[in-house]
C-alpha atoms as a PDB file:
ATOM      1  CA  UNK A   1       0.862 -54.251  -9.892  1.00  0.00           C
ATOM      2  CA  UNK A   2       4.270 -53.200 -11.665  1.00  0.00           C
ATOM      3  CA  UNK A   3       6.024 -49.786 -10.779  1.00  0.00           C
ATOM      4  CA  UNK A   4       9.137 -48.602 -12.612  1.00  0.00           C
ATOM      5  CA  UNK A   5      10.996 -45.612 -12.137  1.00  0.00           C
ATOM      6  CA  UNK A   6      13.885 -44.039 -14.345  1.00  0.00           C
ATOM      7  CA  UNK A   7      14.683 -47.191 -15.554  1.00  0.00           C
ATOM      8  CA  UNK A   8      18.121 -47.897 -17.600  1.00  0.00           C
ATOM      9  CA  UNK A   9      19.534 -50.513 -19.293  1.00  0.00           C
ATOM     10  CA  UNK A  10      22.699 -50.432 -21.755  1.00  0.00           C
ATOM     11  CA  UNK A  11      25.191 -53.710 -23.528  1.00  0.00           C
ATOM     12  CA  UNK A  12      28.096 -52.013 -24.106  1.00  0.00           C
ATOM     13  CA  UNK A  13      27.370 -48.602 -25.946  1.00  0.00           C
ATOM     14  CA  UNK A  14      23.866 -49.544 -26.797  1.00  0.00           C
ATOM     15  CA  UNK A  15      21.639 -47.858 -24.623  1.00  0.00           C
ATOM     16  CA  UNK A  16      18.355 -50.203 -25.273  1.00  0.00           C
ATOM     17  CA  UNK A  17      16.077 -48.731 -22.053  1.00  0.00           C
ATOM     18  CA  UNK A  18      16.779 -44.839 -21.449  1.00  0.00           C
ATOM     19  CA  UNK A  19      14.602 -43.571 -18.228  1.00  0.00           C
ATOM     20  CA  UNK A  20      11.869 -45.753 -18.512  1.00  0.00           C
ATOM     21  CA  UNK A  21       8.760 -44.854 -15.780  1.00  0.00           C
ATOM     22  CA  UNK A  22       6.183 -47.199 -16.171  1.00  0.00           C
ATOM     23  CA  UNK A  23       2.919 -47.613 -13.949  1.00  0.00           C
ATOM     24  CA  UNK A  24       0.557 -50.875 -15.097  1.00  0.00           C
ATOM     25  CA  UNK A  25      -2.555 -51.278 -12.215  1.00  0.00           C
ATOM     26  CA  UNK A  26      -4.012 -54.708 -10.872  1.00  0.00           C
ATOM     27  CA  UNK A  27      -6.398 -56.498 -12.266  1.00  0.00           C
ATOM     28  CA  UNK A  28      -8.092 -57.146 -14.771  1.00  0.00           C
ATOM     29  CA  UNK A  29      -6.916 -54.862 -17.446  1.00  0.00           C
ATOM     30  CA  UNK A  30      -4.477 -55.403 -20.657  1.00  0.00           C
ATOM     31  CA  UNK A  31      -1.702 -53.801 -21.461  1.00  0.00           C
ATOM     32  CA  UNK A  32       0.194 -54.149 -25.256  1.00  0.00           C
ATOM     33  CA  UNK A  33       3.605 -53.158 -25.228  1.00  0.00           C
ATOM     34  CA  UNK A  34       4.398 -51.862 -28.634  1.00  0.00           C
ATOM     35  CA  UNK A  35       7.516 -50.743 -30.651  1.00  0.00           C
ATOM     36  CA  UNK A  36       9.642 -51.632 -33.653  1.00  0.00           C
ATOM     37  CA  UNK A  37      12.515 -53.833 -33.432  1.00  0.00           C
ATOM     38  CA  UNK A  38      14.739 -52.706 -31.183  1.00  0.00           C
ATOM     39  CA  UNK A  39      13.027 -50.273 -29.039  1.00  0.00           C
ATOM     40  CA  UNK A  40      13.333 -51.934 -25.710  1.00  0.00           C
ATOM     41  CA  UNK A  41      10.465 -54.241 -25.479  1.00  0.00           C
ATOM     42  CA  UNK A  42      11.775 -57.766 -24.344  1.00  0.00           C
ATOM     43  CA  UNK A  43      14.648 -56.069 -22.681  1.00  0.00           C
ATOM     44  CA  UNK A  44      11.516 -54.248 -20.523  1.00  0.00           C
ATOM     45  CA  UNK A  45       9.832 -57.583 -20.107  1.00  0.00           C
ATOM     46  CA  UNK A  46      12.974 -59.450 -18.869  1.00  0.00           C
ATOM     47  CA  UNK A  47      14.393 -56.792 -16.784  1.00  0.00           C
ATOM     48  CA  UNK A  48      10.512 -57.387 -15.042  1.00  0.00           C
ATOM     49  CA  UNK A  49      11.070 -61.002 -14.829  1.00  0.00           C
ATOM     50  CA  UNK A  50      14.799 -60.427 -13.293  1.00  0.00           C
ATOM     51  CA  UNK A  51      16.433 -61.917 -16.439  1.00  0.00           C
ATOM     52  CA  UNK A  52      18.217 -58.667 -17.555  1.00  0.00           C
ATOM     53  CA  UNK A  53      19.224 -56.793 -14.421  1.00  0.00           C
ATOM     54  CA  UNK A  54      19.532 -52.841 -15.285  1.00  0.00           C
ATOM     55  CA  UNK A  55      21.788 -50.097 -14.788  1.00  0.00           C
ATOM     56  CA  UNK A  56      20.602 -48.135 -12.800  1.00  0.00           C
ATOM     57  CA  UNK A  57      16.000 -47.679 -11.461  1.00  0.00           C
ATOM     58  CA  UNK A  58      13.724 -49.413  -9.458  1.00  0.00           C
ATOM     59  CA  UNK A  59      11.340 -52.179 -10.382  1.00  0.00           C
ATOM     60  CA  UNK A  60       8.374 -53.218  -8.073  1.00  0.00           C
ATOM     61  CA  UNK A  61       5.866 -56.218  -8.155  1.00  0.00           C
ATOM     62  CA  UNK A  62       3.026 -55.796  -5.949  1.00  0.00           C
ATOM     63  CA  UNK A  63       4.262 -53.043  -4.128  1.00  0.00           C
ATOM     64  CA  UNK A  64       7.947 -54.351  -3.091  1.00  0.00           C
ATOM     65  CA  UNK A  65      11.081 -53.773  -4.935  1.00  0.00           C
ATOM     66  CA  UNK A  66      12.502 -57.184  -7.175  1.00  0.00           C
ATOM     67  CA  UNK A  67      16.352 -56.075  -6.581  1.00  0.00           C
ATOM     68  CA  UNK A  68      17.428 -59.163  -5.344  1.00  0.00           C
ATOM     69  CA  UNK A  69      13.961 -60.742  -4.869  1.00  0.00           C
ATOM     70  CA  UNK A  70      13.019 -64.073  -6.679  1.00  0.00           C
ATOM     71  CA  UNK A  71       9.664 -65.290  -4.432  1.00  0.00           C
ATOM     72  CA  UNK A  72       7.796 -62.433  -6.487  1.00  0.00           C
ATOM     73  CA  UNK A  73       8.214 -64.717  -9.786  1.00  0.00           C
ATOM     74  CA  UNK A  74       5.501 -67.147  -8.257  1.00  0.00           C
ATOM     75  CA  UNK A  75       2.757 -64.513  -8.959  1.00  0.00           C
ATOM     76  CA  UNK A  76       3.718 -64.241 -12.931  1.00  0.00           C
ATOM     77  CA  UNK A  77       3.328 -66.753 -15.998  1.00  0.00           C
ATOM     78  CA  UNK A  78       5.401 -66.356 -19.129  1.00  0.00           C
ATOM     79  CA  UNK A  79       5.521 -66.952 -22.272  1.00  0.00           C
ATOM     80  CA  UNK A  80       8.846 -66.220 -23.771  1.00  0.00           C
ATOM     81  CA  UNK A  81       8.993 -65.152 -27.606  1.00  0.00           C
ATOM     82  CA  UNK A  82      11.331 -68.136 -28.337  1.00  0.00           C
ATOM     83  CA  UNK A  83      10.847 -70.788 -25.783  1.00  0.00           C
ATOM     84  CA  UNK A  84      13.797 -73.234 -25.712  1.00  0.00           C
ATOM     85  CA  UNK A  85      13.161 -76.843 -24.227  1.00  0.00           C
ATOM     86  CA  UNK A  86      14.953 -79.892 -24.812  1.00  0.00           C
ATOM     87  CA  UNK A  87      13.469 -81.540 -27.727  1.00  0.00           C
ATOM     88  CA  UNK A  88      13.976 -84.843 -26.793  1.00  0.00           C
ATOM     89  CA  UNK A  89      10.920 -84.925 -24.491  1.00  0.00           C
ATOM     90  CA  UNK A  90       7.537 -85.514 -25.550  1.00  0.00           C
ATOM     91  CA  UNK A  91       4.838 -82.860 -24.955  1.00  0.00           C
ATOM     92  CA  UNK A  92       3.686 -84.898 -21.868  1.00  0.00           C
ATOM     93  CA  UNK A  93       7.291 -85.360 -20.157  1.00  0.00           C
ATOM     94  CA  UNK A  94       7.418 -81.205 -20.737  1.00  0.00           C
ATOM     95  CA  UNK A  95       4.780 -80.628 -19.125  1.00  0.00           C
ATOM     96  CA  UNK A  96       5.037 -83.061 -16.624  1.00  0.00           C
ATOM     97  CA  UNK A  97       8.627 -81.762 -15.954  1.00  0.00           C
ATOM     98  CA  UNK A  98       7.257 -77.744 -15.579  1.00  0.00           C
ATOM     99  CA  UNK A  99       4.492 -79.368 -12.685  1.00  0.00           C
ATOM    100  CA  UNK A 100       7.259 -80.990 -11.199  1.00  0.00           C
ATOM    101  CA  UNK A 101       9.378 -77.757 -10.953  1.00  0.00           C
ATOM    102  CA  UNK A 102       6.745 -75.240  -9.612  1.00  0.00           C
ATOM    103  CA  UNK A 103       4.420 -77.397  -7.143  1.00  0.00           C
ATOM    104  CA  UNK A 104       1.445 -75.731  -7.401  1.00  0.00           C
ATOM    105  CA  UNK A 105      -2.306 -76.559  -8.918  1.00  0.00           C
ATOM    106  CA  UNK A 106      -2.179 -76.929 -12.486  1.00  0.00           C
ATOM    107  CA  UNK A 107      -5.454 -76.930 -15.191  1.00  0.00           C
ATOM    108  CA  UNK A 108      -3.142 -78.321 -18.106  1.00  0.00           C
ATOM    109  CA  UNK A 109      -6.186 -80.694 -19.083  1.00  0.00           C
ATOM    110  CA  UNK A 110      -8.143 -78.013 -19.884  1.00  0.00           C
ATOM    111  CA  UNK A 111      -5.874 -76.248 -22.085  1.00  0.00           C
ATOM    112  CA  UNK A 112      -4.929 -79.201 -23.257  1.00  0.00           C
ATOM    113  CA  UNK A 113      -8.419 -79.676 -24.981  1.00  0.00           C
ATOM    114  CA  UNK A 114      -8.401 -76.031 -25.506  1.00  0.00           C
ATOM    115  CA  UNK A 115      -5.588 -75.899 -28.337  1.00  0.00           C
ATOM    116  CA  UNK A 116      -6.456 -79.160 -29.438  1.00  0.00           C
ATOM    117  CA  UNK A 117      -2.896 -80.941 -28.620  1.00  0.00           C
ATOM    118  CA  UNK A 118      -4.632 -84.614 -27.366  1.00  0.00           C
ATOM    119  CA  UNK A 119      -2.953 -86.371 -30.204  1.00  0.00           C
ATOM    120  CA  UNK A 120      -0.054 -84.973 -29.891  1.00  0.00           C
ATOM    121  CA  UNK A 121       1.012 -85.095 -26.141  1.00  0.00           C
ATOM    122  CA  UNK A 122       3.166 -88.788 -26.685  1.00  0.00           C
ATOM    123  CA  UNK A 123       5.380 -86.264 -29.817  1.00  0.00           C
ATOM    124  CA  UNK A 124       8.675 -85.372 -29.131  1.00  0.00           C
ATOM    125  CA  UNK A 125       9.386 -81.681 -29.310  1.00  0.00           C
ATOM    126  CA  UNK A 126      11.577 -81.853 -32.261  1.00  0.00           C
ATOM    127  CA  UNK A 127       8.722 -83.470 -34.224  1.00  0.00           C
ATOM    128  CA  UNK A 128       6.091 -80.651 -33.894  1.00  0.00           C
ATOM    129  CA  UNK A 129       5.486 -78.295 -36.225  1.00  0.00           C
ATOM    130  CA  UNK A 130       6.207 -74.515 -34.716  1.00  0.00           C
ATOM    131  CA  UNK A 131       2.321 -73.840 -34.479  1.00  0.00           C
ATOM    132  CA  UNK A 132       1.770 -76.838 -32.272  1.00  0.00           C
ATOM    133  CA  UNK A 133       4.757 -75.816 -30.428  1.00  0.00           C
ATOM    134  CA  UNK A 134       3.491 -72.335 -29.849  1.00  0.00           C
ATOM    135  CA  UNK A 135       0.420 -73.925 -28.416  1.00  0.00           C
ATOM    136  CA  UNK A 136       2.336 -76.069 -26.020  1.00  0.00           C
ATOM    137  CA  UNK A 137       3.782 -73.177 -25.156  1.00  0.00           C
ATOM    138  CA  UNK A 138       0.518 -71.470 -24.317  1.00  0.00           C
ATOM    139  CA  UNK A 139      -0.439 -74.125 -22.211  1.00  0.00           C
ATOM    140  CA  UNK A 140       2.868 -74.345 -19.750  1.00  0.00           C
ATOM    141  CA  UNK A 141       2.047 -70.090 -19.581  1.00  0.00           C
ATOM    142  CA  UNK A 142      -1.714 -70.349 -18.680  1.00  0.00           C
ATOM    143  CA  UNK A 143      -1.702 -73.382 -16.802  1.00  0.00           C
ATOM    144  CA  UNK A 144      -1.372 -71.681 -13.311  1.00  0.00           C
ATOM    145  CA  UNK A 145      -3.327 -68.992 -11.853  1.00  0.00           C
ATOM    146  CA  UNK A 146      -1.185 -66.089 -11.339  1.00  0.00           C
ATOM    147  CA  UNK A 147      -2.054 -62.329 -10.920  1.00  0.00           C
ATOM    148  CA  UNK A 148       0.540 -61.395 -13.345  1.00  0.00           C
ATOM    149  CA  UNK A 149       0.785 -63.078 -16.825  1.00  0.00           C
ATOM    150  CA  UNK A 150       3.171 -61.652 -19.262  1.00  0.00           C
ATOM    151  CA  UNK A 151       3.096 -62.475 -23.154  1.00  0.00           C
ATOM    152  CA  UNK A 152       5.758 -61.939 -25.240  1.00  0.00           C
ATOM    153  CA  UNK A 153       4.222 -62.278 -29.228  1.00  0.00           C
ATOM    154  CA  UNK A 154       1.680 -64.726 -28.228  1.00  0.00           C
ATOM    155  CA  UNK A 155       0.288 -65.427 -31.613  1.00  0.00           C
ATOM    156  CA  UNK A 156       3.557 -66.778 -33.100  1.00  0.00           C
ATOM    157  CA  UNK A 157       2.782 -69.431 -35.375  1.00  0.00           C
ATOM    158  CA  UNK A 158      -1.243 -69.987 -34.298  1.00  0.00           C
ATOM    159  CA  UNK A 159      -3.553 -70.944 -36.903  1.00  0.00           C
ATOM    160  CA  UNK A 160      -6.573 -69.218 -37.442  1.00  0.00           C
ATOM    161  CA  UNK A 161      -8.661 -71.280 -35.066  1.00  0.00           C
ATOM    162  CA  UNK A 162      -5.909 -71.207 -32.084  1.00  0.00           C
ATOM    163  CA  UNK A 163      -6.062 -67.127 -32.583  1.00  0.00           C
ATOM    164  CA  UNK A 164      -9.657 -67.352 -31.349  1.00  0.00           C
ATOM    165  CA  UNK A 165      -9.024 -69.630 -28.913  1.00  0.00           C
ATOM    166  CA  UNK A 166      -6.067 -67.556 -28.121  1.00  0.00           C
ATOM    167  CA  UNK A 167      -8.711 -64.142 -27.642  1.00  0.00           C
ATOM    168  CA  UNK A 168     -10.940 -65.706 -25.739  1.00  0.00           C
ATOM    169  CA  UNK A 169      -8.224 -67.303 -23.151  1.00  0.00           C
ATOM    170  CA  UNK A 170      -6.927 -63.806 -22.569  1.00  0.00           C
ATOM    171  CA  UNK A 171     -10.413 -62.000 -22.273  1.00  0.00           C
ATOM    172  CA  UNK A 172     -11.091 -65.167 -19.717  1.00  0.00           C
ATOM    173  CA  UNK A 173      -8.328 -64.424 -17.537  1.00  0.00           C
ATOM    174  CA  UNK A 174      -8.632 -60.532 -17.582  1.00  0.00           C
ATOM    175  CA  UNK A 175     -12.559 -60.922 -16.494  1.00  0.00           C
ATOM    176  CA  UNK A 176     -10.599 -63.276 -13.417  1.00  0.00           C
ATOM    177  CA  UNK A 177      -9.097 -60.103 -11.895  1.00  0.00           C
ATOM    178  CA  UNK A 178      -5.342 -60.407 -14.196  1.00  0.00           C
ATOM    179  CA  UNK A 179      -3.012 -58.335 -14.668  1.00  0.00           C
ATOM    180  CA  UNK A 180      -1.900 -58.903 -18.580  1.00  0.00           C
ATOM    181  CA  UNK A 181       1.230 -57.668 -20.557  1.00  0.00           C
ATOM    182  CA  UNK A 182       1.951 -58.512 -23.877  1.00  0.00           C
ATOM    183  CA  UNK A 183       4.222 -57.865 -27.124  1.00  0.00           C
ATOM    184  CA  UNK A 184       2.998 -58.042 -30.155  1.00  0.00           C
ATOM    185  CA  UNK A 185       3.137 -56.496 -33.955  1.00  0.00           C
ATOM    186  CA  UNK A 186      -0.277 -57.408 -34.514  1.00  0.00           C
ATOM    187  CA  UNK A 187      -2.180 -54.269 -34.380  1.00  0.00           C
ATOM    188  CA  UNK A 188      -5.225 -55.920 -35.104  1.00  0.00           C
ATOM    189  CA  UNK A 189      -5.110 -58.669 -32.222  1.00  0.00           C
ATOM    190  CA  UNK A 190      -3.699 -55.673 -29.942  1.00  0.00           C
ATOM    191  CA  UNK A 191      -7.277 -53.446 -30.897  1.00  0.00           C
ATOM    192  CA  UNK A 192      -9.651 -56.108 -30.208  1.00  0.00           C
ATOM    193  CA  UNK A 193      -8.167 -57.151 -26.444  1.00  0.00           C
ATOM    194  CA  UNK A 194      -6.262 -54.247 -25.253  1.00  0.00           C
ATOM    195  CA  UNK A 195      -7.215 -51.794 -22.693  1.00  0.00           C
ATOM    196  CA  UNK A 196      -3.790 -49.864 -22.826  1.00  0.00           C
ATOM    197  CA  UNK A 197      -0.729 -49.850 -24.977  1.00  0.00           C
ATOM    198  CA  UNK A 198       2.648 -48.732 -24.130  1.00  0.00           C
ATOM    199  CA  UNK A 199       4.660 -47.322 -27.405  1.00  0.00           C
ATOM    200  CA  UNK A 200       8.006 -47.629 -27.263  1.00  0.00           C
ATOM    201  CA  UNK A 201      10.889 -46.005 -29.140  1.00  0.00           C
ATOM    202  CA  UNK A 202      14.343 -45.646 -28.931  1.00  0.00           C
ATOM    203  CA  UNK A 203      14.229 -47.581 -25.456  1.00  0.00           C
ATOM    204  CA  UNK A 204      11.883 -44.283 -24.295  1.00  0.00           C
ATOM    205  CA  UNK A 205       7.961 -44.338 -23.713  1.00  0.00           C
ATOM    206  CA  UNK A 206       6.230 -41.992 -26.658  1.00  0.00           C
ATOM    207  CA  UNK A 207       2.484 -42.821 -25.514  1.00  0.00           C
ATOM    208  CA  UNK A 208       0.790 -44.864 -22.290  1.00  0.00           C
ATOM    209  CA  UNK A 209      -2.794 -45.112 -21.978  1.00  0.00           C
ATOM    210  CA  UNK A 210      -5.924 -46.295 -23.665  1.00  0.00           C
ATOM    211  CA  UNK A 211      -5.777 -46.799 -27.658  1.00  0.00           C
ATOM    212  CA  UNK A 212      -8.278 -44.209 -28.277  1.00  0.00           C
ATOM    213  CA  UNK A 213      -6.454 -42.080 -26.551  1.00  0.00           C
ATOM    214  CA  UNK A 214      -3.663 -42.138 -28.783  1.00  0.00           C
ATOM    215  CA  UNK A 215      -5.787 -42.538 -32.025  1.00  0.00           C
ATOM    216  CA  UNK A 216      -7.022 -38.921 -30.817  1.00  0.00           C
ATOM    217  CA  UNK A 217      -3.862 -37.161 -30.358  1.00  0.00           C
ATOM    218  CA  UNK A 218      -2.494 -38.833 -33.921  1.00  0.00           C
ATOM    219  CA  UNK A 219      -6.419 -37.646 -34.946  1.00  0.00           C
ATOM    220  CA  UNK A 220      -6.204 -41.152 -36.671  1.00  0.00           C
ATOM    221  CA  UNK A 221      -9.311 -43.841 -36.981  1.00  0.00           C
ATOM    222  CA  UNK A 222      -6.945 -47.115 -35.929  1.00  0.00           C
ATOM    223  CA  UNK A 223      -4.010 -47.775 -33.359  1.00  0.00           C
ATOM    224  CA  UNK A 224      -2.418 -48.941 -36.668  1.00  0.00           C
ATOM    225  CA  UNK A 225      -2.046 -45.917 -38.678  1.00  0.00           C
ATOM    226  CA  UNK A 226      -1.598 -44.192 -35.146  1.00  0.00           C
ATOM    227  CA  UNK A 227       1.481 -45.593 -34.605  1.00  0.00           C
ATOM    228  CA  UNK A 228       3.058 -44.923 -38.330  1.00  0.00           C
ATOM    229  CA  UNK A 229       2.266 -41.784 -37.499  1.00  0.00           C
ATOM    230  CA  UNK A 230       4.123 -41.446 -34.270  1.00  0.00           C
ATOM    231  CA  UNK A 231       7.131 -43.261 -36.593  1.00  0.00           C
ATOM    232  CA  UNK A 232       6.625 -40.794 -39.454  1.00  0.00           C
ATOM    233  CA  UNK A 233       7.459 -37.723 -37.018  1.00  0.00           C
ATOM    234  CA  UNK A 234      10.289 -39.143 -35.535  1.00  0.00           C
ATOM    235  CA  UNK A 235      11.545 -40.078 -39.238  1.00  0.00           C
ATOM    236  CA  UNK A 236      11.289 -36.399 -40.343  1.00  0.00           C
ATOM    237  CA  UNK A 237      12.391 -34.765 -36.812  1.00  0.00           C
ATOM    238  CA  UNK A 238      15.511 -36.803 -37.441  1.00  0.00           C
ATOM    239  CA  UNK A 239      15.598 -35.518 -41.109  1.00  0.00           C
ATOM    240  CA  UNK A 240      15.481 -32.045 -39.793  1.00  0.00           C
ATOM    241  CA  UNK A 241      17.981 -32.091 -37.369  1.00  0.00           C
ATOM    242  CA  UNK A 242      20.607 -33.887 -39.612  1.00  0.00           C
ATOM    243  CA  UNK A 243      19.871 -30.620 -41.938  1.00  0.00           C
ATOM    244  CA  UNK A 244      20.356 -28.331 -39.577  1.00  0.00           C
ATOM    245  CA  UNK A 245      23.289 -29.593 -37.767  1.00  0.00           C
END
């Protein structure tokens, strides 16, 4: 599904993506792109969505290269980390205006019902708390059926109840055959639904493959303490080498 090979991607003199290769199959699996701040993870996701265009390495989408593409953005729903609307328009004229734009079947009704947002469809924008607006924003990024759905910190804002709404949503659409990315710092959501994580660091990939896998080489019992781990020996091979230089 997504191919990427010796990806890079500097602003200035910060280098944020540093030879990324990256290979996620179709269908049907989940992959959790982890990292601190700063390591490359929405510049990764955006670079996939032709938002950021990189220095130099080659991106493909179902087997043809993006350069200069933009029909491959059909087969992918988003959800951005901060999603900026105008606030003037009521949930219903957003998501009327989104239909309007891409043309295509939509199941808004049912996700509608879903995260509970009935009573507030006739709000403005501005109105809405941000945990309501986090589950509009849910709705606009699962209301289309695309191969390729990409998540960037999903769980923003959601209430207890929306989070399980939330797990079982994603678990739906990976058991339809999806391909699904997402961000997160929740290492507890990530453990429950993922199949794969991606650690980044440094805008370079430290681990891909299955979480157990990783909890094995750290020989830790949870991704969490995995991944402190994996930041704990990059904190003291730093120390080192600023001793011995």
């Amino acid at each position: 599904m997504i191919k990427i090979q010796n990806l890079h991607k500097a602003f200035g003199k910060n280098t944020v993506l540093n030879g990324i290769d990256l290979h996620i199959k179709k269908g049907g699996r989940i992959t959790a792109v982890l990292g601190p701040n700063g390591s490359g993870k929405t510049t990764l996701i955006k670079c996939i969505l032709g938002m950021v265009i990189p220095n130099t390495g080659n991106i493909q989408i179902q087997g043809k290269t993006i350069a200069g593409q933009w029909q491959y953005r059909k087969a992918i729903d988003y959800l951005p980390q901060i999603a900026q609307f105008p606030e003037n328009l009521t949930v219903r004229e957003l998501i009327t205006m989104i239909k309007d734009i891409r043309q295509a079947p939509a199941q808004d009704d049912k996700l509608i019902q879903l995260f509970g947002l009935e009573n507030y469809l006739d709000e403005r924008l501005i109105n809405l708390s941000g945990g309501t607006k986090q589950k509009v924003n849910l709705t606009l990024a699962f209301m289309y059926d695309s191969p390729l759905v990409i998540l960037d910190e999903p769980t923003s804002g959601l209430d207890p109840v929306a989070m399980v709404r939330l797990r079982a949503l994603i678990r739906e659409e990976k058991q339809a055959g999806k391909t699904i990315m997402i961000t997160t710092h929740i290492m507890s959501f990530v453990e429950e639904i993922a199949d794969d994580i991606v650690f980044l660091l440094d805008g370079k990939i430290y681990f891909q493959g299955p979480i157990q896998a990783l909890q094995e080489q750290q020989q830790e019992t949870n991704l969490e303490r995995a991944i402190a781990s994996i930041l704990d020996q990059k904190t003291s091979s730093l120390s080192t080498h600023a001793l011995t230089s």
